[in-house]
C-alpha atoms as a PDB file:
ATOM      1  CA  UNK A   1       0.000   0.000   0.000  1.00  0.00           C
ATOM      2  CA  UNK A   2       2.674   2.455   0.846  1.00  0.00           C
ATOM      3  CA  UNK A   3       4.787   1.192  -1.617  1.00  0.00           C
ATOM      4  CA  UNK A   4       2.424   1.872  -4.076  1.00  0.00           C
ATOM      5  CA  UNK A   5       1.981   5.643  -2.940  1.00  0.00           C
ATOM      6  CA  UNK A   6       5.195   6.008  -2.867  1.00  0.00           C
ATOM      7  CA  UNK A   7       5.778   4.644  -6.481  1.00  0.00           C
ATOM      8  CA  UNK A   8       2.690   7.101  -8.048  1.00  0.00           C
ATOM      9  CA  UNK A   9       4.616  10.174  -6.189  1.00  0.00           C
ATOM     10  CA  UNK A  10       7.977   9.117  -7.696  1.00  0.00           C
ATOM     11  CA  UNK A  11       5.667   8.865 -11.324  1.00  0.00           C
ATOM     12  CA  UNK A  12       3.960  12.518 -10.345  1.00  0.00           C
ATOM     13  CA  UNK A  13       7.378  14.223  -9.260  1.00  0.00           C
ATOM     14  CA  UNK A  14       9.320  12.546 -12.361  1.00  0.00           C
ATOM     15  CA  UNK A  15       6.360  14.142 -14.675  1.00  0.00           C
ATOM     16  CA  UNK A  16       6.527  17.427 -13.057  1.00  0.00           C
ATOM     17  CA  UNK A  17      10.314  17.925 -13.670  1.00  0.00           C
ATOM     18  CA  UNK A  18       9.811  17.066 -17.563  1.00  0.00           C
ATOM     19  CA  UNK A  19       7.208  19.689 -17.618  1.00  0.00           C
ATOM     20  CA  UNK A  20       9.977  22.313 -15.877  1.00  0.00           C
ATOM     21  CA  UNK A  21      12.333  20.961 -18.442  1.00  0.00           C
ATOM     22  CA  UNK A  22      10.270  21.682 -21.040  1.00  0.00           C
ATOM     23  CA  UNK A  23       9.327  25.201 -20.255  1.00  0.00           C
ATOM     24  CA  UNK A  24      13.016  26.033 -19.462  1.00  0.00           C
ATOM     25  CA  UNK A  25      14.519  24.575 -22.705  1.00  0.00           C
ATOM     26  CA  UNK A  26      11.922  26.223 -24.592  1.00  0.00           C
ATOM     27  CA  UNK A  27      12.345  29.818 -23.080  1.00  0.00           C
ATOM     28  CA  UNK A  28       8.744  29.947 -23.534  1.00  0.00           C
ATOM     29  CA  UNK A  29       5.764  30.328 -20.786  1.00  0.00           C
ATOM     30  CA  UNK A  30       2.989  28.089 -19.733  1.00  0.00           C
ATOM     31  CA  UNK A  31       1.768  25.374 -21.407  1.00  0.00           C
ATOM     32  CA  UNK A  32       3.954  25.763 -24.612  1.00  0.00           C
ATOM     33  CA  UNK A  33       2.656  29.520 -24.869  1.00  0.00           C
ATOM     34  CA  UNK A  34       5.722  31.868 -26.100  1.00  0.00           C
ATOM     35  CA  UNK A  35       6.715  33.642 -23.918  1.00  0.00           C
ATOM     36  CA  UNK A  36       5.030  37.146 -23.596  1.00  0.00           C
ATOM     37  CA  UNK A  37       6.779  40.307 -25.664  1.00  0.00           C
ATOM     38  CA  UNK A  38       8.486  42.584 -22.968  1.00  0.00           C
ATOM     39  CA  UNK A  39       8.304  46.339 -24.640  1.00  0.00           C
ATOM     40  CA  UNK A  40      11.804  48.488 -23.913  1.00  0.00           C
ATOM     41  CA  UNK A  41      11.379  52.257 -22.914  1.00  0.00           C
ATOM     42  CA  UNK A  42      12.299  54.574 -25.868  1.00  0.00           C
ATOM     43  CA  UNK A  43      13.925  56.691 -23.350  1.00  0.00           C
ATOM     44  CA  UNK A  44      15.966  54.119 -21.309  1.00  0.00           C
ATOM     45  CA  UNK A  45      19.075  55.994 -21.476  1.00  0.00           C
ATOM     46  CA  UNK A  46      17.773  59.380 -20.396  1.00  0.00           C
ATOM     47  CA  UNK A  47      16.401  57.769 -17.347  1.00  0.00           C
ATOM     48  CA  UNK A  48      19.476  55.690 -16.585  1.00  0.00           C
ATOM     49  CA  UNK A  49      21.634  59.265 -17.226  1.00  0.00           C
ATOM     50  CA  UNK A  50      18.875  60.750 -15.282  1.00  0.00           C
ATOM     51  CA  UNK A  51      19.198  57.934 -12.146  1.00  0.00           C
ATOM     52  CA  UNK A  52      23.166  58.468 -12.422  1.00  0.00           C
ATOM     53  CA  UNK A  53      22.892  61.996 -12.001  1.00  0.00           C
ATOM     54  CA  UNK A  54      20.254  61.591  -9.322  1.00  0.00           C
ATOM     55  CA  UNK A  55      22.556  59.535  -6.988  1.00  0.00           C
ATOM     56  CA  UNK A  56      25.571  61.477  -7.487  1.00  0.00           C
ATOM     57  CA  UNK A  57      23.580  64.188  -6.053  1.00  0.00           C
ATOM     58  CA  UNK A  58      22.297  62.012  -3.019  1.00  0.00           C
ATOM     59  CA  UNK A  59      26.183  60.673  -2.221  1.00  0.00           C
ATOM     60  CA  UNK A  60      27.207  64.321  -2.707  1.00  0.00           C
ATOM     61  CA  UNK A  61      24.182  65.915  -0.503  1.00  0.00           C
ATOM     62  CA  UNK A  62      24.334  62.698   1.952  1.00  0.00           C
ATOM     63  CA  UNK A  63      28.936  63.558   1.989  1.00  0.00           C
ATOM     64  CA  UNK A  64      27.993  66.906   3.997  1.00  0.00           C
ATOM     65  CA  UNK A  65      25.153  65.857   6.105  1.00  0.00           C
ATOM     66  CA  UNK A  66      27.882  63.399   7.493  1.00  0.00           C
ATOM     67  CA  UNK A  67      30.708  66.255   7.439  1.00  0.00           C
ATOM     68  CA  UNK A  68      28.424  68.673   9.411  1.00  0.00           C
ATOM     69  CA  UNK A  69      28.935  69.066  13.196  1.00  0.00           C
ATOM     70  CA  UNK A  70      25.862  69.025  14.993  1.00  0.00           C
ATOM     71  CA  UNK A  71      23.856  72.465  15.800  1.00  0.00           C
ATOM     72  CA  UNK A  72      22.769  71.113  19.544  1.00  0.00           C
ATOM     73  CA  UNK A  73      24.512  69.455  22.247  1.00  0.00           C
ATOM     74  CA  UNK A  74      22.745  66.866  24.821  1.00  0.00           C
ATOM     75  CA  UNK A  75      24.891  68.168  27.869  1.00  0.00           C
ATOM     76  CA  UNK A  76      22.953  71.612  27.344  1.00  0.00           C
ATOM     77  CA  UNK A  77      19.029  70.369  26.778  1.00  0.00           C
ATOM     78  CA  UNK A  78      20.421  68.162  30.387  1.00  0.00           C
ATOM     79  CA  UNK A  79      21.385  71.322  32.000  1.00  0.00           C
ATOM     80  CA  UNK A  80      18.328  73.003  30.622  1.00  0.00           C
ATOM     81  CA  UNK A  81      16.002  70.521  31.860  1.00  0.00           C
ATOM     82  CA  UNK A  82      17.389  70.136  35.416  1.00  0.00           C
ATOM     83  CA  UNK A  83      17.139  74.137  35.674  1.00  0.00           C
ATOM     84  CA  UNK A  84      13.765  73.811  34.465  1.00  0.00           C
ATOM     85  CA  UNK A  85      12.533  71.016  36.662  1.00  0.00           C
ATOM     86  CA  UNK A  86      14.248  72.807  39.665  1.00  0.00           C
ATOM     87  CA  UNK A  87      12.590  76.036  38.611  1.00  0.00           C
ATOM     88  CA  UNK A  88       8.912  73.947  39.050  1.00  0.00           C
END
């Protein structure tokens, strides 16, 4: 009984991996279909030029964010806030 299970899932798997074979040889889709026609941007280049630009700006912008000290200090909002709570 088991054997025979086992035997029909060996038959189903070994079917299975012709039918992956099949599609993967054939560079095609689904059930023999070709595979659908993938349409290219007429402007590909001016948007990769454009996205090149774009991060050279971001490293640039991002280079002095990480060069700039800080404009507050937490030793002073600490001092502030003790003099405020002993002020209350």
């Amino acid at each position: 009984m088991m054997e025979d299970r086992f035997t029909e899932i060996e038959r189903e798997n070994r079917i299975l991996l012709e039918k992956m074979s099949s599609i993967m040889s054939n560079k095609g889709g689904v059930l023999g279909l070709p595979a659908p026609y993938r349409k290219s941007s007429l402007n590909s280049g001016y948007r990769k030029r454009q996205l090149i630009n774009i991060t050279m700006e971001n490293q640039a912008l991002m280079s002095r964010l990480q060069k700039k000290r800080p404009n507050y200090f937490a030793e002073e909002f600490e001092r502030e806030r003790m003099q405020t709570e002993y002020l209350i």
